[in-house]
C-alpha atoms as a PDB file:
ATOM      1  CA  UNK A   1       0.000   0.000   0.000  1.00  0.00           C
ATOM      2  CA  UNK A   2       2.749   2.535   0.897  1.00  0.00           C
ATOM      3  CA  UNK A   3       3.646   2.305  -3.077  1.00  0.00           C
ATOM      4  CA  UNK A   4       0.216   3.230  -4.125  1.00  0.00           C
ATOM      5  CA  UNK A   5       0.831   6.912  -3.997  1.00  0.00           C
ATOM      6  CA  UNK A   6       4.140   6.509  -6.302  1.00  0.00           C
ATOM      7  CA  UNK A   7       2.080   4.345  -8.768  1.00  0.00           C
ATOM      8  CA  UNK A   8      -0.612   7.169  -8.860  1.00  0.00           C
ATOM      9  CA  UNK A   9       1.606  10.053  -9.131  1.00  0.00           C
ATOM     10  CA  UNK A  10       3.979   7.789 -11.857  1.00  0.00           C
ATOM     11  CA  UNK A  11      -0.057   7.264 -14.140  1.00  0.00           C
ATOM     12  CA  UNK A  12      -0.696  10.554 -13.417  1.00  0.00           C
ATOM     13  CA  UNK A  13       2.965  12.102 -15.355  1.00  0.00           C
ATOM     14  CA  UNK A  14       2.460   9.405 -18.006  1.00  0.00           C
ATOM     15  CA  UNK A  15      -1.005  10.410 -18.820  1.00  0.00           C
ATOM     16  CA  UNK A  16      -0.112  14.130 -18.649  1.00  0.00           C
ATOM     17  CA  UNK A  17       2.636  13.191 -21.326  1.00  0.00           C
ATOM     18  CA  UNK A  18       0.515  11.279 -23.502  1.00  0.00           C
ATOM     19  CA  UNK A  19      -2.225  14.293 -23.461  1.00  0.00           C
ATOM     20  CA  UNK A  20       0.404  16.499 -24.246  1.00  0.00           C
ATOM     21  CA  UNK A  21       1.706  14.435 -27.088  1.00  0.00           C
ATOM     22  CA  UNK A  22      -1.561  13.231 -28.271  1.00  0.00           C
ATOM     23  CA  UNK A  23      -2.212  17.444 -29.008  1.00  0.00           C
ATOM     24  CA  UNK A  24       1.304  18.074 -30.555  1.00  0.00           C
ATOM     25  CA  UNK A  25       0.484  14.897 -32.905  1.00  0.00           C
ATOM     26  CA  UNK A  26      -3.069  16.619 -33.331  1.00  0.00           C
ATOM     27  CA  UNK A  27      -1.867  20.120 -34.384  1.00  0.00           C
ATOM     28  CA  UNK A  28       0.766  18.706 -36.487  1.00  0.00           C
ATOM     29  CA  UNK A  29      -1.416  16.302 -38.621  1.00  0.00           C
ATOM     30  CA  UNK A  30      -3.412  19.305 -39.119  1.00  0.00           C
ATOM     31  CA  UNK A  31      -0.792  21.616 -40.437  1.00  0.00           C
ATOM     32  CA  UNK A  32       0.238  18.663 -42.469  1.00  0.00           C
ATOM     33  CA  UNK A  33      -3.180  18.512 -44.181  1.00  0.00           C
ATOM     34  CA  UNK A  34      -3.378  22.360 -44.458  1.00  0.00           C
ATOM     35  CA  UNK A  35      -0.057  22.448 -46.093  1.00  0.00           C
ATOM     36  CA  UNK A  36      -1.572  19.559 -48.074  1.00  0.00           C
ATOM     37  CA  UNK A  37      -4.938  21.680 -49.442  1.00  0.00           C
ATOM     38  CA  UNK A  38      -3.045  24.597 -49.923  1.00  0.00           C
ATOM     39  CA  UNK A  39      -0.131  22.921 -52.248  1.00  0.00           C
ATOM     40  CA  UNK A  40      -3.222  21.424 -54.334  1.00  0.00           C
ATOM     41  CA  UNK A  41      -5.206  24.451 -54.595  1.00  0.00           C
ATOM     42  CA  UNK A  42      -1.754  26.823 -55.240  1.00  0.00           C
ATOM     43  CA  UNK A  43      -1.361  25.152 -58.896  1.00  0.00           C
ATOM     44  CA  UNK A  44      -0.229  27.435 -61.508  1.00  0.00           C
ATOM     45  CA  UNK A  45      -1.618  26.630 -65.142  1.00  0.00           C
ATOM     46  CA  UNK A  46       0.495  28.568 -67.921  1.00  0.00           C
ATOM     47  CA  UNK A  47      -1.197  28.951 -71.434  1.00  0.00           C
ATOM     48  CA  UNK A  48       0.934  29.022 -74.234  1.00  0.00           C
ATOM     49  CA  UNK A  49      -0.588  31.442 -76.417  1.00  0.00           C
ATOM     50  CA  UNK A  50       2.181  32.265 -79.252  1.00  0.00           C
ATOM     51  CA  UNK A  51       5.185  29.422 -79.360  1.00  0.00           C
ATOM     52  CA  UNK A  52       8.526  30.520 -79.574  1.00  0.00           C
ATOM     53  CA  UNK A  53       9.915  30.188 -83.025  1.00  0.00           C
ATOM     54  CA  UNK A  54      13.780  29.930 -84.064  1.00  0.00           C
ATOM     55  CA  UNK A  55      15.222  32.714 -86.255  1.00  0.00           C
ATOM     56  CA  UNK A  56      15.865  32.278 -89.980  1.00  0.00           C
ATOM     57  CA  UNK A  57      18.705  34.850 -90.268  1.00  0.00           C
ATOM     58  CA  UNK A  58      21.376  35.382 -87.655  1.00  0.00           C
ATOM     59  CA  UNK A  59      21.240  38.734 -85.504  1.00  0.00           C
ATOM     60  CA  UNK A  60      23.645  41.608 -86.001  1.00  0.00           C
ATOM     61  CA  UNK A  61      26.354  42.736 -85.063  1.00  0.00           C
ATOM     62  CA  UNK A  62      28.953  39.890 -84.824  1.00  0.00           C
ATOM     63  CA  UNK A  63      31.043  38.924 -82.457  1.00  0.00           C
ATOM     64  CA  UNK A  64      34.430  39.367 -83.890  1.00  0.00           C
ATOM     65  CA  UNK A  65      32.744  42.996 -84.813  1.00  0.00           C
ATOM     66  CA  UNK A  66      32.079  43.693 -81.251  1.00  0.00           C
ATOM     67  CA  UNK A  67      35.257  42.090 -80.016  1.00  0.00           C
ATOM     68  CA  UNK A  68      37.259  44.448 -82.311  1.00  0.00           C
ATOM     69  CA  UNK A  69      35.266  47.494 -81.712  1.00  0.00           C
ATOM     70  CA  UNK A  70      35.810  46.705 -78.099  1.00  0.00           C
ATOM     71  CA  UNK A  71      39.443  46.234 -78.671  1.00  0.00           C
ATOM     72  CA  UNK A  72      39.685  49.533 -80.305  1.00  0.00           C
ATOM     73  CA  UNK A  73      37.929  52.058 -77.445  1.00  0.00           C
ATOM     74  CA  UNK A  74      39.634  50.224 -74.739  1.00  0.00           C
ATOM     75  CA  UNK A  75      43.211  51.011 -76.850  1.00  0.00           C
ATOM     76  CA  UNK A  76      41.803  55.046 -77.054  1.00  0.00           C
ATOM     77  CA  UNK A  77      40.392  54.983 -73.293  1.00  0.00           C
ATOM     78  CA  UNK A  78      43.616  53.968 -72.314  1.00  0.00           C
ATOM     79  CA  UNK A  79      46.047  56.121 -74.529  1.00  0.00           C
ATOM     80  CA  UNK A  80      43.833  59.417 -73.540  1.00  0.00           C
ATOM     81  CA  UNK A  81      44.148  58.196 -69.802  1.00  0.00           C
ATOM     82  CA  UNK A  82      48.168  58.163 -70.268  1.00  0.00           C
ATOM     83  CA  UNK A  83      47.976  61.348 -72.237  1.00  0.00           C
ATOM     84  CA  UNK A  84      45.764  62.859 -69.144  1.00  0.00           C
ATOM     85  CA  UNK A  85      47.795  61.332 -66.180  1.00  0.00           C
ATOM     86  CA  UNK A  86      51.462  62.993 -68.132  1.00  0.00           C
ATOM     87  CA  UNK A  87      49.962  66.338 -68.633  1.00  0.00           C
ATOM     88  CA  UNK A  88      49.219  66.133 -64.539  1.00  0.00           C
ATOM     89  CA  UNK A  89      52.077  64.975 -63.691  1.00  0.00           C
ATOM     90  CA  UNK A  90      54.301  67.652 -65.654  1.00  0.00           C
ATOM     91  CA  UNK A  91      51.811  69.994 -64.181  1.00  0.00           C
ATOM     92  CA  UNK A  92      52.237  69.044 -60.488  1.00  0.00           C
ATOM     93  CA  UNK A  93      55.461  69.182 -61.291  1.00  0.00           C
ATOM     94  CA  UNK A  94      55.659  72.797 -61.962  1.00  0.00           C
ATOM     95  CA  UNK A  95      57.154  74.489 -58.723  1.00  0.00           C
ATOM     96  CA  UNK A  96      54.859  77.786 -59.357  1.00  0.00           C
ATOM     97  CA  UNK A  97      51.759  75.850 -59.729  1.00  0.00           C
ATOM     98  CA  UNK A  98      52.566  74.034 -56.431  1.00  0.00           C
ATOM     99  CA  UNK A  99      52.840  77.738 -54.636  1.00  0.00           C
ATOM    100  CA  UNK A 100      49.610  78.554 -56.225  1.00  0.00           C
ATOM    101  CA  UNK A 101      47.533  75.093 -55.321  1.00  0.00           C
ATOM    102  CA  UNK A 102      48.872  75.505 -51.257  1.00  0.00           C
ATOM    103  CA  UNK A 103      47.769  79.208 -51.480  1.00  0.00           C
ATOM    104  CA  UNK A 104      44.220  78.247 -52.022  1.00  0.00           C
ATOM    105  CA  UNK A 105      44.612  75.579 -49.636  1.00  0.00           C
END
């Protein structure tokens, strides 16, 4: 008899986890068949209305046309950036033009 309230008290956690369980189960197989409605009513049905057709006749310009065009404004970019970056430095290097720049400074 002196066990009996040990026994009780042991049913009584056991049951308290099954409840608790039994409504975890419960809320998850319902999310599960929400998810499952929702995934069956979220279809997306495309129409094709006008199929894509291939072209007869290459388009323009070429490759080797843009690869040489390319070519030649990088070559220009970069000789007017030398051109720029010489005229600066024989500029800066100018001992009156350095008076006159840390005057204004």
């Amino acid at each position: 008899m002196s066990e009996t309230p040990k026994a009780l008290m042991e049913y009584a956690n056991i049951s308290a986890e099954l409840e608790l369980a039994t409504k975890i189960y419960g809320g998850l197989l319902s999310s599960l068949e929400n998810m499952r409605l929702q995934d069956a009513t979220e279809k997306v049905f495309v129409e094709v209305i006008d199929p894509a057709v291939a072209p007869e006749k290459k388009s323009e310009p070429s490759r080797s046309m843009i690869c040489v065009v390319g070519t030649m404004a990088g070559g220009f970019l970069g000789l007017l950036l030398a051109f720029v970056v010489e005229s600066l430095q024989k500029v800066l290097a100018d001992p009156e033009v350095r008076a006159k720049f840390k005057k204004g400074v």
